[in-house]
N, C-alpha and C. Protein backbone atom coordinates (compact mmCIF):
# COMPACT_ATOMS: atom_id res chain seq x y z
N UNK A 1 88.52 74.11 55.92
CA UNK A 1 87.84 74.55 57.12
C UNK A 1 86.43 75.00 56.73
N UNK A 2 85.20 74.50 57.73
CA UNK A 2 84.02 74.58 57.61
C UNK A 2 83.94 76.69 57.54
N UNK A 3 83.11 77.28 56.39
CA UNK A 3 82.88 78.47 56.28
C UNK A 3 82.66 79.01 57.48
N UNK A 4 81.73 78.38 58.47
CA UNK A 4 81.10 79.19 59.78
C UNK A 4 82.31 79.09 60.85
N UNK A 5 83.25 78.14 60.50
CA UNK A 5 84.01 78.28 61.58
C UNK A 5 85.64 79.43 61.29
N UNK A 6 85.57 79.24 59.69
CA UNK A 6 86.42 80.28 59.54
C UNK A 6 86.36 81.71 59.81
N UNK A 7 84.86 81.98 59.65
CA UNK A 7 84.50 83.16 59.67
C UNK A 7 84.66 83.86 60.93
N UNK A 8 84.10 82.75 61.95
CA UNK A 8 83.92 82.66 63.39
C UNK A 8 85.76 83.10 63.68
N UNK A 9 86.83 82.37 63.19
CA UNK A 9 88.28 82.75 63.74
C UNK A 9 88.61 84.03 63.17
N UNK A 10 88.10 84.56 61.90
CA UNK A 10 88.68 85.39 61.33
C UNK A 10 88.13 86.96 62.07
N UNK A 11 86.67 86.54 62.93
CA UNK A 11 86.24 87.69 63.08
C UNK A 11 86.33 87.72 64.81
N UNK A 12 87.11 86.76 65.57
CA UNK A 12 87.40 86.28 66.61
C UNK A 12 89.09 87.22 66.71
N UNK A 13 89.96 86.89 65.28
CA UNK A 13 90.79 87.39 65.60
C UNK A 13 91.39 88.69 65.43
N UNK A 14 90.21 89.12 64.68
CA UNK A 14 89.97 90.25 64.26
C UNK A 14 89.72 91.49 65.85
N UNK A 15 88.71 90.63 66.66
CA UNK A 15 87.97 91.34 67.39
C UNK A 15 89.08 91.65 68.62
N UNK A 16 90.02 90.41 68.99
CA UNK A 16 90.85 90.72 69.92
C UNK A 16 92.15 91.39 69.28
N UNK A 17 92.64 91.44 67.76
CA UNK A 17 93.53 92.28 67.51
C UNK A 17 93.52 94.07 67.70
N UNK A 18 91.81 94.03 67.39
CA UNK A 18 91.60 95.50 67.42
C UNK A 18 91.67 95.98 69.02
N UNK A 19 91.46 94.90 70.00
CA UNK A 19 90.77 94.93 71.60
C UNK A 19 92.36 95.58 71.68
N UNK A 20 92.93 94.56 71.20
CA UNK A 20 94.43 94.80 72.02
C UNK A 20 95.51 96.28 71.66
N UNK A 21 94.79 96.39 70.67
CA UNK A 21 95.46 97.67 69.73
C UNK A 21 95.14 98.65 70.13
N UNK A 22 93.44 98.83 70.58
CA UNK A 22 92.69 99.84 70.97
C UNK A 22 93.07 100.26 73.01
N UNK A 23 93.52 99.01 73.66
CA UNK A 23 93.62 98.92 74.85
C UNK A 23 95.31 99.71 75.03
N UNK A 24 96.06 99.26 74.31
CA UNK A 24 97.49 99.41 74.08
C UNK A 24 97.45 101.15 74.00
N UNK A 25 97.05 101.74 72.98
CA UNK A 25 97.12 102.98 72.59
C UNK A 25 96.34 103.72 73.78
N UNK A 26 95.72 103.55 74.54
CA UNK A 26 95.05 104.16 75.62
C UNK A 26 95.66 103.94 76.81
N UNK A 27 96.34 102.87 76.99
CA UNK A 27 97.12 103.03 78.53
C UNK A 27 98.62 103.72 77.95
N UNK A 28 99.22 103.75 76.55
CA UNK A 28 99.82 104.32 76.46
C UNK A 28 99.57 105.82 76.47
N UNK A 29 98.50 106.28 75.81
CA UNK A 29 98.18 107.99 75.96
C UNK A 29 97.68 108.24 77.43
N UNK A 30 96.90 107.53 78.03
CA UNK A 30 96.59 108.28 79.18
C UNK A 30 96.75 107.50 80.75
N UNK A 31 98.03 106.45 80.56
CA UNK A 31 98.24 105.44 81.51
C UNK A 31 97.34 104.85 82.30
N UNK A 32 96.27 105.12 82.11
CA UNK A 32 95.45 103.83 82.54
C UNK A 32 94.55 102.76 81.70
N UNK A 33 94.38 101.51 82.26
CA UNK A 33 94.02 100.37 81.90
C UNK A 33 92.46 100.09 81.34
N UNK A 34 92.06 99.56 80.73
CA UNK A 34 90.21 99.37 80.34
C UNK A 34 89.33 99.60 81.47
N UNK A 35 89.61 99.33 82.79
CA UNK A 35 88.18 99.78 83.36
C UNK A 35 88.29 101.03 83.91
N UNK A 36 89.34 101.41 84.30
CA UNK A 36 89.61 103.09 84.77
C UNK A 36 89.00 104.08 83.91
N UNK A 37 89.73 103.31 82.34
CA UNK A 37 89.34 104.59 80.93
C UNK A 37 87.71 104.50 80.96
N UNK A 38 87.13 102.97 80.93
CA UNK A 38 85.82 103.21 80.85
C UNK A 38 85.01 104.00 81.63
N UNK A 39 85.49 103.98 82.75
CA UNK A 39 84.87 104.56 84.25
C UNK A 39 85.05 106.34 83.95
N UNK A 40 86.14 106.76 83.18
CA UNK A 40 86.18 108.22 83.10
C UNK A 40 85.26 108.42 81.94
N UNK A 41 85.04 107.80 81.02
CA UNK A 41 84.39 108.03 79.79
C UNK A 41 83.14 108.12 80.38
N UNK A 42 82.68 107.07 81.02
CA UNK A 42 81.52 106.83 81.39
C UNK A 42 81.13 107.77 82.37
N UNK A 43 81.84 108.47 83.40
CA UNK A 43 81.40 109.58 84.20
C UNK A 43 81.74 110.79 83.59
N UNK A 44 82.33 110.74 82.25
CA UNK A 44 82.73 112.18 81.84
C UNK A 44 80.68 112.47 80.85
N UNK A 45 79.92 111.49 80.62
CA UNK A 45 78.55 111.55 79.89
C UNK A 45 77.69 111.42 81.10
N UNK A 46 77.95 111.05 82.23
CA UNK A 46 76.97 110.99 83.64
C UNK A 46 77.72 111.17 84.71
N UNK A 47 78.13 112.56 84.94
CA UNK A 47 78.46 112.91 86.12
C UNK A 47 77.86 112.54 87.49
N UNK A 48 78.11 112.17 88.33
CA UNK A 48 78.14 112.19 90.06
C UNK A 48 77.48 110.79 89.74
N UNK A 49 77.69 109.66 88.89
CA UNK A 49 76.97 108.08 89.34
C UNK A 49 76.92 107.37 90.68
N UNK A 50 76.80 106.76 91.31
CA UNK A 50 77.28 106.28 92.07
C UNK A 50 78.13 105.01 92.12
N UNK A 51 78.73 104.34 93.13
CA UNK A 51 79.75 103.19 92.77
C UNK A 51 79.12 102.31 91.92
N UNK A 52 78.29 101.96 92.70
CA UNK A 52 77.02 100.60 92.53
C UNK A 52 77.12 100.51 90.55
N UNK A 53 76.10 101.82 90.08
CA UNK A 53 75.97 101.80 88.84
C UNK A 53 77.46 102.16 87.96
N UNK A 54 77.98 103.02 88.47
CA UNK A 54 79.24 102.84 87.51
C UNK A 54 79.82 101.62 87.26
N UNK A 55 80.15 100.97 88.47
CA UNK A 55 80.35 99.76 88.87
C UNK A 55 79.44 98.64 87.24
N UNK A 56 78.67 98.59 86.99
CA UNK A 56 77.34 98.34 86.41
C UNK A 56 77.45 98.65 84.90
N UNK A 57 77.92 99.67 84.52
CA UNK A 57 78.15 100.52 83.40
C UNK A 57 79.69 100.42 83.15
N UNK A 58 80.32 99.85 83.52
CA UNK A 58 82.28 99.20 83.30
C UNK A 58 82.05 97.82 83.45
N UNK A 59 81.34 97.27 83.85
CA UNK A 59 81.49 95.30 83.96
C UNK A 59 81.74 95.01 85.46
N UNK A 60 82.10 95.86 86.41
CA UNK A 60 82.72 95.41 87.42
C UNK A 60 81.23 95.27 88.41
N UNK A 61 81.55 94.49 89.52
CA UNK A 61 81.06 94.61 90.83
C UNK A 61 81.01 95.59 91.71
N UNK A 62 80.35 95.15 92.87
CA UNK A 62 80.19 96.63 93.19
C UNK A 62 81.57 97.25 94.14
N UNK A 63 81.85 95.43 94.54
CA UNK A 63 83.24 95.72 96.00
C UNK A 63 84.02 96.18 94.03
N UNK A 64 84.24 95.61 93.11
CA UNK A 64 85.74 95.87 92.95
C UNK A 64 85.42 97.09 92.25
N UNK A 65 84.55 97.63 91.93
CA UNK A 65 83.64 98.93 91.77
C UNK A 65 84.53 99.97 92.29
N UNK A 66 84.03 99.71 93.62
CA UNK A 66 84.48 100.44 95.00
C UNK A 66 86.40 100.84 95.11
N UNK A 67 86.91 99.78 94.38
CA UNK A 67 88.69 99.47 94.26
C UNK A 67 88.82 100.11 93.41
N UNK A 68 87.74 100.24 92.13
CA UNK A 68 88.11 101.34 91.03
C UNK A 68 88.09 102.67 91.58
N UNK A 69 87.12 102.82 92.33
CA UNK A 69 87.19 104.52 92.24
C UNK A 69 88.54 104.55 93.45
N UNK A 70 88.69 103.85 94.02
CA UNK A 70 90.07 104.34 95.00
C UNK A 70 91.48 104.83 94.50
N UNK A 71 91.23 103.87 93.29
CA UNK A 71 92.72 104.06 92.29
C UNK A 71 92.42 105.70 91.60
N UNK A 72 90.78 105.48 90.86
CA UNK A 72 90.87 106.71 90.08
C UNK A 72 91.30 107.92 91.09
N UNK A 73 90.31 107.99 92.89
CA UNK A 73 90.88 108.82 93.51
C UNK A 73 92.51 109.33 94.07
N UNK A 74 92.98 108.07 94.19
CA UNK A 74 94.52 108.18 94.13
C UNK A 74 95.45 108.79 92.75
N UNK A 75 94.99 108.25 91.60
CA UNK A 75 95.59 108.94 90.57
C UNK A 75 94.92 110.51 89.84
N UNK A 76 93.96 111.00 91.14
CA UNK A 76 93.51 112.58 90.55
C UNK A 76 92.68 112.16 89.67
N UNK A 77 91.99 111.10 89.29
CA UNK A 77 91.01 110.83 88.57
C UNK A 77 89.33 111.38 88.38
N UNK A 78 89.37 111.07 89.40
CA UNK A 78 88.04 111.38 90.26
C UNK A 78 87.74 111.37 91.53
N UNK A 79 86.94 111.89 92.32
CA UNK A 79 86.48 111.86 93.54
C UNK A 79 84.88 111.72 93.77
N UNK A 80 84.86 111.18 95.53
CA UNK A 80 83.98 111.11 95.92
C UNK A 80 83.03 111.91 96.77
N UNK A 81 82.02 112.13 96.44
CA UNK A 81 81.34 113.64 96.66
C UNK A 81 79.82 112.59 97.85
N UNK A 82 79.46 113.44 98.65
CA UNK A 82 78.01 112.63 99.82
C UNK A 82 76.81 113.29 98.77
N UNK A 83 76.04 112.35 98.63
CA UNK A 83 74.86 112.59 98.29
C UNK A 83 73.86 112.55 99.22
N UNK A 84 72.58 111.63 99.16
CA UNK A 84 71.79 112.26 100.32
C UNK A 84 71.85 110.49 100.92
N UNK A 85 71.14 110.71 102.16
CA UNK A 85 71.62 109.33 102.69
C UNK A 85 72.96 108.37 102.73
N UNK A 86 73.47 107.65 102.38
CA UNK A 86 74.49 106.89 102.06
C UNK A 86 75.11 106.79 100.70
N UNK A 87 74.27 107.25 99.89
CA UNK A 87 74.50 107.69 98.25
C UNK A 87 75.75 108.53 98.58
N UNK A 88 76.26 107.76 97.34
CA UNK A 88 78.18 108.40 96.87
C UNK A 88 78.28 108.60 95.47
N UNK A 89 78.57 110.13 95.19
CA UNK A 89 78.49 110.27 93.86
C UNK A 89 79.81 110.32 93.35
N UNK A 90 80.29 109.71 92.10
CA UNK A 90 81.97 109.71 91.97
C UNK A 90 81.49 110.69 90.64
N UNK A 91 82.41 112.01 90.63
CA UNK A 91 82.67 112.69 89.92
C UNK A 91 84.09 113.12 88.99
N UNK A 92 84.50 113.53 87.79
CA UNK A 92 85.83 113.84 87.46
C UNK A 92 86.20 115.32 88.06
N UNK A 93 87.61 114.46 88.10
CA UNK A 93 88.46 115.91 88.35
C UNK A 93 88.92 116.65 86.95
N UNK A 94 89.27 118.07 87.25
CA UNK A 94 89.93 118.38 85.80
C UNK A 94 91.20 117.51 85.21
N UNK A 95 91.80 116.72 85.96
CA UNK A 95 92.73 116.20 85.70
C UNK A 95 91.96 114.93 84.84
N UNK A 96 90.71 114.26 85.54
CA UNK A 96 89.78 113.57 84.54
C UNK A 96 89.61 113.65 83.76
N UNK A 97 89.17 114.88 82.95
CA UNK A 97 88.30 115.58 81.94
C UNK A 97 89.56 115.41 81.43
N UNK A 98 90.58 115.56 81.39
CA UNK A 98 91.71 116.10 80.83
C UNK A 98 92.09 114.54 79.90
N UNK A 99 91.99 113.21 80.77
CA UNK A 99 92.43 112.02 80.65
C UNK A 99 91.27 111.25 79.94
N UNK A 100 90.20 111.78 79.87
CA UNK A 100 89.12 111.45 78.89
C UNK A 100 89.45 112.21 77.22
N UNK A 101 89.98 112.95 77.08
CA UNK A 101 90.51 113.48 76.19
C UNK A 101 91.74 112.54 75.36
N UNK A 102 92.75 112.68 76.09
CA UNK A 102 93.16 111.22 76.01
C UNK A 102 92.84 110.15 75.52
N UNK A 103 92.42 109.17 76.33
CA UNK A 103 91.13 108.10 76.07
C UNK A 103 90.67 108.08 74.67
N UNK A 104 89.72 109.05 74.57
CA UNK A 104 89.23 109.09 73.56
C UNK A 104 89.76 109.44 71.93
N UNK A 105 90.73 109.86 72.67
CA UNK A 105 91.82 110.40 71.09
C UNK A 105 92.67 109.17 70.60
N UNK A 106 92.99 108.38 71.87
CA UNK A 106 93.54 107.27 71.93
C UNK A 106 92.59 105.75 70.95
N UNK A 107 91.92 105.91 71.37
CA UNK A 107 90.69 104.92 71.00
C UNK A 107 90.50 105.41 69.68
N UNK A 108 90.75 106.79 69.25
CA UNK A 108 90.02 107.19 67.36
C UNK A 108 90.92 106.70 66.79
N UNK A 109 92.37 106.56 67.19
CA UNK A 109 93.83 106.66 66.46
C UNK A 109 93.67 105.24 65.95
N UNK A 110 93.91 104.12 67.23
CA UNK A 110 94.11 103.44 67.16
C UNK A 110 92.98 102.64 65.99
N UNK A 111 91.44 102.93 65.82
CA UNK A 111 90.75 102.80 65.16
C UNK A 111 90.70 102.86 63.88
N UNK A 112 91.03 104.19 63.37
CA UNK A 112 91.19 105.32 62.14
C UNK A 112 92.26 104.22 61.48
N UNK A 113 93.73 103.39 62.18
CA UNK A 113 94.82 102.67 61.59
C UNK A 113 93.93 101.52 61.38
N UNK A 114 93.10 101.20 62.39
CA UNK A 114 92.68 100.00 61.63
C UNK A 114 91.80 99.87 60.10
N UNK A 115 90.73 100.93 60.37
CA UNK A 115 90.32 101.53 59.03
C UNK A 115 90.76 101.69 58.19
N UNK A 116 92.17 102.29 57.72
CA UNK A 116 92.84 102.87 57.07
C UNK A 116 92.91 101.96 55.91
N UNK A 117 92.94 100.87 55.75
CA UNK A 117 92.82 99.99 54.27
C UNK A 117 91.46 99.39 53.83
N UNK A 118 90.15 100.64 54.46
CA UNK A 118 89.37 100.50 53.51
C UNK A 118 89.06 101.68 52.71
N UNK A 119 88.57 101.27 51.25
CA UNK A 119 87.95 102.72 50.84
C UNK A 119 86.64 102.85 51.57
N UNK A 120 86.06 104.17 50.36
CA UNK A 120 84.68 104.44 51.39
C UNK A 120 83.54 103.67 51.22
N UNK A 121 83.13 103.03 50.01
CA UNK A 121 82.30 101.90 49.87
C UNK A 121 82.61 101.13 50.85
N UNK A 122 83.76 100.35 50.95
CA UNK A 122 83.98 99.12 52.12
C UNK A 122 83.61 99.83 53.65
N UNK A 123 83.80 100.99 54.00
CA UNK A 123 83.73 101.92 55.21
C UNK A 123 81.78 101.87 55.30
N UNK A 124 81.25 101.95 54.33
CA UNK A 124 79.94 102.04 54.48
C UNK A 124 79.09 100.86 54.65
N UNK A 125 79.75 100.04 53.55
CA UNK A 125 79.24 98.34 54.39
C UNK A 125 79.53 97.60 55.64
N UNK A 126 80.86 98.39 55.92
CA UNK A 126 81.16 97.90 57.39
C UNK A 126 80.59 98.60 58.78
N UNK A 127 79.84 99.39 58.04
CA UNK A 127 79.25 100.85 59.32
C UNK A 127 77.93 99.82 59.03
N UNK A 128 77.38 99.51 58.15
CA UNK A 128 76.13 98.73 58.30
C UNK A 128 75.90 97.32 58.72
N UNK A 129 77.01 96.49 58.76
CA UNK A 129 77.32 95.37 58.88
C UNK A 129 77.56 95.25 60.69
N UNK A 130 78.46 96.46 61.14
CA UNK A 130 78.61 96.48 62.45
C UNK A 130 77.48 96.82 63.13
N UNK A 131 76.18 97.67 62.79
CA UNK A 131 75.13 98.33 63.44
C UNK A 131 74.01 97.13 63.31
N UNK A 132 74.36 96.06 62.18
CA UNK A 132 73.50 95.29 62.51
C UNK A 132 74.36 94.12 63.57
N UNK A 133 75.55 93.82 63.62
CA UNK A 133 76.24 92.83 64.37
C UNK A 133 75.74 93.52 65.99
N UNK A 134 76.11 95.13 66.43
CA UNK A 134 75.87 95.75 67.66
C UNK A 134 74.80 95.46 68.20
N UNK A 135 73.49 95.58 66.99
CA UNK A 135 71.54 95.29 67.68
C UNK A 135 71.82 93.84 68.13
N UNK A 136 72.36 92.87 67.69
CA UNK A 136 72.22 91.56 67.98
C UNK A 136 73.05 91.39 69.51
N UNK A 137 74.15 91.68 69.47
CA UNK A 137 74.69 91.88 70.49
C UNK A 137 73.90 92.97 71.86
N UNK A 138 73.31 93.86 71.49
CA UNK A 138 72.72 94.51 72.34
C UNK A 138 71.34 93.53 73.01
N UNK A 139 71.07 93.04 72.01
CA UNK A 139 69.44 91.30 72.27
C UNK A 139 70.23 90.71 73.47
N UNK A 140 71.77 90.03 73.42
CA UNK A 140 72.24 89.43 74.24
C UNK A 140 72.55 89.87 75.55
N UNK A 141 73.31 90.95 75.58
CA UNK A 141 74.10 91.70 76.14
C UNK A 141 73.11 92.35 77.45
N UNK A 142 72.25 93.32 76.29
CA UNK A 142 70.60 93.60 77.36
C UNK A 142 71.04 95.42 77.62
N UNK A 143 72.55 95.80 77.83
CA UNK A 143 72.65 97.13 78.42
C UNK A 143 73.82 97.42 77.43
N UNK A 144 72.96 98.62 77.31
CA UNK A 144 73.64 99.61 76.51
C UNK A 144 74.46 100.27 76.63
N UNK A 145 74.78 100.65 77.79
CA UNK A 145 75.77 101.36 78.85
C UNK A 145 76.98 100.32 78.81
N UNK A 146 76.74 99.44 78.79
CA UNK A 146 78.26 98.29 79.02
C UNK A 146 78.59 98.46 77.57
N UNK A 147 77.71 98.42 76.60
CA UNK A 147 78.54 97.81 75.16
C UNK A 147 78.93 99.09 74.66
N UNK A 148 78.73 100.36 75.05
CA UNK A 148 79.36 101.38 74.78
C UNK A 148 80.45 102.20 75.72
N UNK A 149 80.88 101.40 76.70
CA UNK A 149 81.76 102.20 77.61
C UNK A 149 82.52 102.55 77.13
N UNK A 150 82.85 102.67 76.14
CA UNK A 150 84.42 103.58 75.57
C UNK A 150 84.03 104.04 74.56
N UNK A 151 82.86 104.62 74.05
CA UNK A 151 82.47 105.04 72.80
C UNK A 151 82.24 106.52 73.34
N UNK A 152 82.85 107.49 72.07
CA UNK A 152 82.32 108.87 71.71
C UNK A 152 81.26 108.89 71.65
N UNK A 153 80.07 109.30 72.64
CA UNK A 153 79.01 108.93 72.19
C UNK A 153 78.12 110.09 71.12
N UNK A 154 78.81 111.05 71.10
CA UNK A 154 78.70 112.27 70.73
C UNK A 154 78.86 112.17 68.85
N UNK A 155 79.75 111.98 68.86
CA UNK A 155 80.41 111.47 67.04
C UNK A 155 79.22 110.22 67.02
N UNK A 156 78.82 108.67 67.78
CA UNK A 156 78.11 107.83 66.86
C UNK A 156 76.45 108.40 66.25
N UNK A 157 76.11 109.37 67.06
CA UNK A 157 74.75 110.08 67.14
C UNK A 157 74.82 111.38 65.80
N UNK A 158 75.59 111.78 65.38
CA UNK A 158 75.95 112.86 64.78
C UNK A 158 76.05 112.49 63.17
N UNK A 159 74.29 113.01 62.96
CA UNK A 159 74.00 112.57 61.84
C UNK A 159 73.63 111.19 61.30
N UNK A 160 73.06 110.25 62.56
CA UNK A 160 72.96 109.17 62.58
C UNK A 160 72.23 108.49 63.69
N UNK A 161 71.87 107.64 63.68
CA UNK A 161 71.29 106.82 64.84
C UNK A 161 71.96 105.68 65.28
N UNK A 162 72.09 105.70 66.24
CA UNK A 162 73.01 104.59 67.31
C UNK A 162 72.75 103.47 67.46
N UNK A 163 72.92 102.39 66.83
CA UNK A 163 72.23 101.18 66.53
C UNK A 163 72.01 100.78 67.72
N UNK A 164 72.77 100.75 68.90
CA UNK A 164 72.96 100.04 70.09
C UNK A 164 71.31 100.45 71.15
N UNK A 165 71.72 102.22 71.05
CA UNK A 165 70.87 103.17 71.28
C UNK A 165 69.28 102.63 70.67
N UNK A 166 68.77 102.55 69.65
CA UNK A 166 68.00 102.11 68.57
C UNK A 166 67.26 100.82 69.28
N UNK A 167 68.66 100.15 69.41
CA UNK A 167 67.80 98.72 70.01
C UNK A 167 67.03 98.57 71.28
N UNK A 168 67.33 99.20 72.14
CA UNK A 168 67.49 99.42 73.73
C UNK A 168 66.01 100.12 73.89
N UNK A 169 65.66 101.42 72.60
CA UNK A 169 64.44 101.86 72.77
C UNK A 169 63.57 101.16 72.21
N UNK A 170 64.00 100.09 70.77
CA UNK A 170 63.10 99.02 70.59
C UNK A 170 62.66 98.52 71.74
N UNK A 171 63.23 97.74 72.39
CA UNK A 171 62.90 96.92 73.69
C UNK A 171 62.31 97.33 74.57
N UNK A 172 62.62 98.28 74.69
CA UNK A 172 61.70 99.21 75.66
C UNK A 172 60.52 99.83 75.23
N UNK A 173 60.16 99.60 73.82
CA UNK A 173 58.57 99.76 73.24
C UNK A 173 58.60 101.16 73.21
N UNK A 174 59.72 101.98 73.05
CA UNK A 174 59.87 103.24 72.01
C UNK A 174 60.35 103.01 70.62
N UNK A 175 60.09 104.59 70.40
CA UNK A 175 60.05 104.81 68.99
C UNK A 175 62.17 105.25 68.64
């Protein structure tokens, strides 16, 4: 098998073993599914968004946007608060805050096992290897907010710079 195409399956199957591992351990800790968790993560770092952009910042549209926050409001997730004009701000409930906790503990675990058979040399080439794979992906991608919806954003910044973060102010002709 041609090198570029092995590499291409190995890091293909790599990417959906971890997707599925990381997705698994989070609807198991905090019973809900990838765009709910993203949607709490993502309003637990920007409180009162509105549909539109949350919507925007999870992958979804704006109608099925709109279907997310109904569920999150039905499951004590979050609610919907009037802003000024027709503006709708979706905010967490404590029961939110609570399920972002969750989420996120869910997402380290499942991570930390995948990690777990490297040492720390291999841990440091792969922290550099991924921050340059993330900038490239962020060139494509364009928003920063989508390629981090389920990230601690707190731990990638801490003592470090956020490659994703990094790129986004490149482009934008900051420092």
């Amino acid at each position: 098998m041609h090198d570029g195409v092995r590499l291409s399956n190995l890091l293909g199957a790599a990417a959906l073993a971890i997707t599925d591992r990381t997705l698994s351990g989070i609807s198991a800790a905090a019973g809900i599914g990838a765009s709910p968790a993203a949607a709490v993560v993502v309003l637990s770092g920007s409180p009162g968004l509105g549909i539109t952009e949350l919507g925007r910042r999870v992958g979804l549209s704006q109608s099925a946007a709109a279907r997310m926050v109904d569920s999150l409001e039905a499951a004590d997730l979050a609610r919907r608060a009037s802003g000024t004009g027709r503006f709708v701000r979706v905010t967490l409930t404590d029961h939110g805050r609570r399920t972002v906790s969750k989420v996120l503990g869910a997402r380290d675990e499942a991570l930390a096992e995948v990690l777990s058979g490297f040492d720390e040399g291999e841990r440091k080439a792969l922290e550099s290897l991924l921050g340059k794979l993330l900038t490239g992906l962020y060139q494509e991608v364009g928003n920063a907010d989508l390629l981090c919806r389920l990230c601690d954003r707190g731990s990638c910044v801490d003592g470090a710079v956020c490659p994703v973060g990094q790129a986004e102010r490149d482009e934008r002709g900051g420092a």
